[in-house]
N, C-alpha and C. Protein backbone atom coordinates (compact mmCIF):
# COMPACT_ATOMS: atom_id res chain seq x y z
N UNK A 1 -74.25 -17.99 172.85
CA UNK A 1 -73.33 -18.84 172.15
C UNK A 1 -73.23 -18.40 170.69
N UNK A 2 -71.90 -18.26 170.18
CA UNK A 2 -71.91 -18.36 168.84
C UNK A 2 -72.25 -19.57 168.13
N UNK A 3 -72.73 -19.05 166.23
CA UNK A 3 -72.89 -19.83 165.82
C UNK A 3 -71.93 -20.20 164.86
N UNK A 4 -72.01 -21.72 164.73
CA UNK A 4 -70.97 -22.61 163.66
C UNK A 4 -71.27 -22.73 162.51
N UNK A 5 -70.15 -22.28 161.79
CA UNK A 5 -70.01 -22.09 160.28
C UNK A 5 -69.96 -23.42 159.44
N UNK A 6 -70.59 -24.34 159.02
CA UNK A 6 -69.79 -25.39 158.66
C UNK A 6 -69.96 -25.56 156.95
N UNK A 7 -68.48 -25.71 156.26
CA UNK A 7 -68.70 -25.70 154.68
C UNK A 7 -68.03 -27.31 154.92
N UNK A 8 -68.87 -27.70 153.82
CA UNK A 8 -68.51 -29.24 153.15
C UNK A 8 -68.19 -29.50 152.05
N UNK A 9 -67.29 -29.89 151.46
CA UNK A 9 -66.54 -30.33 150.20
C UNK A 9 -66.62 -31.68 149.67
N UNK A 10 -67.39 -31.36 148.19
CA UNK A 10 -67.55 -32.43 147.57
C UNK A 10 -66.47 -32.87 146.43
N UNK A 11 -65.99 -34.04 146.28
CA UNK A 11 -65.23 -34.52 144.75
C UNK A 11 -63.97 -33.77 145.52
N UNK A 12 -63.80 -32.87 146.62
CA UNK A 12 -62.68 -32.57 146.98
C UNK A 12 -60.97 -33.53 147.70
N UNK A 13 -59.97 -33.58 147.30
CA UNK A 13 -59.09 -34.52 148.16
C UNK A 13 -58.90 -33.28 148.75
N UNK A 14 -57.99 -33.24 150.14
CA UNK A 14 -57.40 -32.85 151.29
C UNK A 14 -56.22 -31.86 150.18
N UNK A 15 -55.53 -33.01 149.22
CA UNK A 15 -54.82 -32.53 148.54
C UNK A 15 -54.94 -31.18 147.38
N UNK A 16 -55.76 -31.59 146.75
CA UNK A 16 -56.89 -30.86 145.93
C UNK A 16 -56.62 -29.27 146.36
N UNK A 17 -57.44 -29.43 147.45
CA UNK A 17 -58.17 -28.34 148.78
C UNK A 17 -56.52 -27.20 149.04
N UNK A 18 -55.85 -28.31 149.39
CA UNK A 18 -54.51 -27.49 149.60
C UNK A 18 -53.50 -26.70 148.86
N UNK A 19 -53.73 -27.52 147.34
CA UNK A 19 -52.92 -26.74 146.09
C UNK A 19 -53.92 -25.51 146.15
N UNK A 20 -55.09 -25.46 146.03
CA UNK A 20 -55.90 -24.20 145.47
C UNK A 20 -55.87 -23.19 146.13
N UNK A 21 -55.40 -23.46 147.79
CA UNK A 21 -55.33 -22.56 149.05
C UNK A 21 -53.94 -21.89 148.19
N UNK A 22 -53.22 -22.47 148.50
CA UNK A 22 -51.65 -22.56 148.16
C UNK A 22 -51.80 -21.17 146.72
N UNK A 23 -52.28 -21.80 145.67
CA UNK A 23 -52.61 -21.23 144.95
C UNK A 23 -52.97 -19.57 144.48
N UNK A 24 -54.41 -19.53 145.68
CA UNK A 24 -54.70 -18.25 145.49
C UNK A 24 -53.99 -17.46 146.70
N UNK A 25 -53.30 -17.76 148.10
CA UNK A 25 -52.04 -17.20 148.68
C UNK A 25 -50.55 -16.32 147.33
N UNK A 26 -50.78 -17.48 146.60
CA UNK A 26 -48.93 -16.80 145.69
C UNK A 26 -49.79 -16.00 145.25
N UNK A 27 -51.02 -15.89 144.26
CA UNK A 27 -51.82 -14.54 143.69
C UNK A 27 -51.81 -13.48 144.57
N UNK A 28 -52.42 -13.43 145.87
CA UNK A 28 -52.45 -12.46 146.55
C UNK A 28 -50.87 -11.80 146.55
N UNK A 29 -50.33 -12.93 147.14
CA UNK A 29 -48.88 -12.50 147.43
C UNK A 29 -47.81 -11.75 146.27
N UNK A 30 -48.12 -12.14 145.26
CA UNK A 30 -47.59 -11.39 144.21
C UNK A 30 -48.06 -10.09 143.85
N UNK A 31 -49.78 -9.69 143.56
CA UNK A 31 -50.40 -8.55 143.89
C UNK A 31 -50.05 -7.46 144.87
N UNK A 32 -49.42 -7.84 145.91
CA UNK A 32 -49.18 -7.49 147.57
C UNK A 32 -47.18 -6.45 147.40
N UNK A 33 -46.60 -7.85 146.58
CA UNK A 33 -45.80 -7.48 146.07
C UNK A 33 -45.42 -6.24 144.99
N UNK A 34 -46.43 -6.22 144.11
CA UNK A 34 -46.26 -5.21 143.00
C UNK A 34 -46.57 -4.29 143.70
N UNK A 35 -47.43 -3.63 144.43
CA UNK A 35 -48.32 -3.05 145.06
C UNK A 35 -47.23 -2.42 145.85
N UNK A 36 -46.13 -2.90 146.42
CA UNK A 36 -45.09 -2.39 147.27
C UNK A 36 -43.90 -2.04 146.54
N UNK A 37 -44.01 -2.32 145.02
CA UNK A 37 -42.89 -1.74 144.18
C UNK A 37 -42.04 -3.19 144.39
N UNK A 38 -41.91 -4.38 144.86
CA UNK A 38 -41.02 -4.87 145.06
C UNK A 38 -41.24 -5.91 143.88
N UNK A 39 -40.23 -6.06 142.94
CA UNK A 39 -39.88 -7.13 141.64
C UNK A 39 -38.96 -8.17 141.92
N UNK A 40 -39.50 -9.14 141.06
CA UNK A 40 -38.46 -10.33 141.08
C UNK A 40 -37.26 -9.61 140.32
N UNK A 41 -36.19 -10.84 140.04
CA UNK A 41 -34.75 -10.44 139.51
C UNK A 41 -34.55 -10.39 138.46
N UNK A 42 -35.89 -10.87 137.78
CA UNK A 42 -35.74 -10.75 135.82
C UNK A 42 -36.75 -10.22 135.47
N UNK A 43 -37.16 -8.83 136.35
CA UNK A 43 -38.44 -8.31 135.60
C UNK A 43 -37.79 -7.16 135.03
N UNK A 44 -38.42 -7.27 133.34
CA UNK A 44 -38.33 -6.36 132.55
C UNK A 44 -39.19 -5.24 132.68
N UNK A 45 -38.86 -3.90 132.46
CA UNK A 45 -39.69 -2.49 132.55
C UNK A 45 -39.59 -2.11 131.13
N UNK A 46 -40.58 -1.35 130.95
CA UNK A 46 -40.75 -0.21 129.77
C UNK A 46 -40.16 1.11 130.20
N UNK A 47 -40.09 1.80 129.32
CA UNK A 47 -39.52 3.36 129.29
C UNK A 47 -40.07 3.67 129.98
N UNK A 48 -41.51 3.71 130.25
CA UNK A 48 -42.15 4.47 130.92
C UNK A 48 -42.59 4.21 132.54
N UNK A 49 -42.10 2.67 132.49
CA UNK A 49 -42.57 2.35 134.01
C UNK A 49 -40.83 2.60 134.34
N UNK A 50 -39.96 2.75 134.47
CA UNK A 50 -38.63 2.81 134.74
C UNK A 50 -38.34 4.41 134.74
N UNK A 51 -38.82 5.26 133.92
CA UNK A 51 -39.06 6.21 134.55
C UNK A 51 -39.75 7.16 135.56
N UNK A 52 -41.40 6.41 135.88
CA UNK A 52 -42.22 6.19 136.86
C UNK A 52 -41.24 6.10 138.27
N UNK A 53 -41.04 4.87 138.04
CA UNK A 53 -40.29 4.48 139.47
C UNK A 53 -38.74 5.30 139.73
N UNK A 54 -38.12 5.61 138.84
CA UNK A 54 -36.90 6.77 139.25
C UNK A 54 -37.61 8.11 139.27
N UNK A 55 -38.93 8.45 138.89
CA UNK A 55 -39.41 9.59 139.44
C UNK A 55 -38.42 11.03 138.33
N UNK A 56 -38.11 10.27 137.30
CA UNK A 56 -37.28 10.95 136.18
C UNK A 56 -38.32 11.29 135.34
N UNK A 57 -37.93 11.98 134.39
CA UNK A 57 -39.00 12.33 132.81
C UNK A 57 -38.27 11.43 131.70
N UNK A 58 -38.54 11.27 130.51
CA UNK A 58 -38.83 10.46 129.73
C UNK A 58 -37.16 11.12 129.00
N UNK A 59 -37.24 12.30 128.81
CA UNK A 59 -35.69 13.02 128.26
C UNK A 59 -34.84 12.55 129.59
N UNK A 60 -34.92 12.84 130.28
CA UNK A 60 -33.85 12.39 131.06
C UNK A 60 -33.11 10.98 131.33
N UNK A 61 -34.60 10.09 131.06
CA UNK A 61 -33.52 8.76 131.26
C UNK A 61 -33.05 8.81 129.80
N UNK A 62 -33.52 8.97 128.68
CA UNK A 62 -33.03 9.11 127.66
C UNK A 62 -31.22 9.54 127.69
N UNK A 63 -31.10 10.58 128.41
CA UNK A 63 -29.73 11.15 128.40
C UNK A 63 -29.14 10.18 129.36
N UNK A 64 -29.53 9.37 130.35
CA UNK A 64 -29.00 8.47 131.12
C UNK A 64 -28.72 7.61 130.80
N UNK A 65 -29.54 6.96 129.44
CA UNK A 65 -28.87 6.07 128.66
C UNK A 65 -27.94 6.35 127.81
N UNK A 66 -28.22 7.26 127.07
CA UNK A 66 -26.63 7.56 126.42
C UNK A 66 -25.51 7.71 126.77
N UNK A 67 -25.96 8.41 128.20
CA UNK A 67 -24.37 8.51 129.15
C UNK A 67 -23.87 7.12 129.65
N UNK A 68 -24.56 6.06 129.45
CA UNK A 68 -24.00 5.01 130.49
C UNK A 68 -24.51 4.68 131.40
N UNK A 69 -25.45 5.49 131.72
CA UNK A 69 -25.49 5.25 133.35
C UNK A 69 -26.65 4.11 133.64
N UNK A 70 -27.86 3.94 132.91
CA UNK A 70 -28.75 3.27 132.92
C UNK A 70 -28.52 2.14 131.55
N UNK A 71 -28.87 0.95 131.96
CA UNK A 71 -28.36 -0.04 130.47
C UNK A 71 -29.97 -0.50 130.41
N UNK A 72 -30.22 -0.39 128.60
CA UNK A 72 -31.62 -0.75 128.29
C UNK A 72 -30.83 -1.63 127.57
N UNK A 73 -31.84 -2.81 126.68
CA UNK A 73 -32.02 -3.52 126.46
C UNK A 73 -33.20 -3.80 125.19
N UNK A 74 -32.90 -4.16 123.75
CA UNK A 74 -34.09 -4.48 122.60
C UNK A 74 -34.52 -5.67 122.41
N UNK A 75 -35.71 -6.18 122.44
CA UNK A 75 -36.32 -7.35 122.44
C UNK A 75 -37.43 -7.18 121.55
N UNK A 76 -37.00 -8.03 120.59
CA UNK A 76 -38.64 -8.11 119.37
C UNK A 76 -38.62 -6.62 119.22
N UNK A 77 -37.61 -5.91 119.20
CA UNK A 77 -37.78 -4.27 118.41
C UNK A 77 -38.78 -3.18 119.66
N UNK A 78 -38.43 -3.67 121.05
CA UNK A 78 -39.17 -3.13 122.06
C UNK A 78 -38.23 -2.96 122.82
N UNK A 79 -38.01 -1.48 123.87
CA UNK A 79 -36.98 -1.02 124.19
C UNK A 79 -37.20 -1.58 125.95
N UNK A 80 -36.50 -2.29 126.54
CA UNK A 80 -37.10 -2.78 127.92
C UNK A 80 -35.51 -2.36 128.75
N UNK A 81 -35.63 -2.37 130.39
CA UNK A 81 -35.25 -2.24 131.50
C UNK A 81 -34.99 -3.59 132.55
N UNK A 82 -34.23 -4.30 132.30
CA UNK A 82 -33.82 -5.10 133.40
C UNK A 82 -33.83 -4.25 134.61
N UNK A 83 -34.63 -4.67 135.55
CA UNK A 83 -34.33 -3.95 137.15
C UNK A 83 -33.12 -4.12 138.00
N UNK A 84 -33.26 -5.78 137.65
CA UNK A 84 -31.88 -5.83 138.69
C UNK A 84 -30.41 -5.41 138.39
N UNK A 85 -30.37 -5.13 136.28
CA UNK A 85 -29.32 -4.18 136.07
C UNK A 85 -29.28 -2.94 136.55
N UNK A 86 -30.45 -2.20 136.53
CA UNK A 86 -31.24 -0.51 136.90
C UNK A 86 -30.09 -0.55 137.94
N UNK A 87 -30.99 -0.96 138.61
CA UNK A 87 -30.49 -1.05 140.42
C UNK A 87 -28.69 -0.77 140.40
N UNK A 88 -28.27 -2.13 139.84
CA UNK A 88 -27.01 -2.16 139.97
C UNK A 88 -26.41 -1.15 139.17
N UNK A 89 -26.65 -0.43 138.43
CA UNK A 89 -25.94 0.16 137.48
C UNK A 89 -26.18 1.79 138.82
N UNK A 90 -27.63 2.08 139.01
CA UNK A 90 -27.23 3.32 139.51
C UNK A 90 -26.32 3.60 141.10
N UNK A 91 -26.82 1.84 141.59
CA UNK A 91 -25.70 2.25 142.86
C UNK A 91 -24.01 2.37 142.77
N UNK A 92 -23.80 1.78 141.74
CA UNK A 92 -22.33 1.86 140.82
C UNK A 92 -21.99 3.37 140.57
N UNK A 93 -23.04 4.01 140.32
CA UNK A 93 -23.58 5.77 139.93
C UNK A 93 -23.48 6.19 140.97
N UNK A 94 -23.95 6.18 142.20
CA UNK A 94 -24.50 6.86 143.28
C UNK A 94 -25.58 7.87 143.21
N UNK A 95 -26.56 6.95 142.00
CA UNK A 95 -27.94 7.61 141.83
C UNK A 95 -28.26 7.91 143.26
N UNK A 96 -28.79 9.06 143.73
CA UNK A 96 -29.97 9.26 144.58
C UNK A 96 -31.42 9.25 144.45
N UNK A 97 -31.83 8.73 145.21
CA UNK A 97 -33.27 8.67 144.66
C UNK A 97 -33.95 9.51 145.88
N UNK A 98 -34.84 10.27 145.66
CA UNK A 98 -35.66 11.01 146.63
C UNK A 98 -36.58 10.64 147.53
């Protein structure tokens, strides 16, 4: 026969118990997320993670921004990447990505 595991909870409600489950699930799940490249719709990038993920060099998106093709964005004097513009701007392009 196996044996039974049993944990007991003190000062705990049912309720309690369930936000914290709840809780450390969206942590994982967001971790799980980045981890697969996949971003929400208002995540901002740096130069350098936006070129990371187009698998470009640092001169090149440079010239991609000047041409149009990629739209950055200055905040507090910091040069950032809307994704969900990225996206839209290079399928407008017919960026390929490799």
């Amino acid at each position: 026969m196996g044996t039974n595991n049993i944990t007991q909870l003190h000062n705990t409600t049912p309720e309690d118990l369930k936000i914290e489950i709840l809780n450390g699930v969206n942590i994982l799940l967001s971790e799980f997320k980045k981890d697969l490249g996949i971003y929400e719709q208002n995540t901002y990038l740096t130069r350098n993670e936006i070129a990371k993920m187009l698998k470009i060099s640092l001169p090149t998106l440079r010239k991609n921004v000047e041409r149009g093709i990629i739209p950055e964005i200055t905040v507090a004097g910091r040069v950032l990447y809307n994704l969900a513009d990225v996206k839209a701007a290079l399928k407008k392009a017919n960026w390929r990505e490799d």
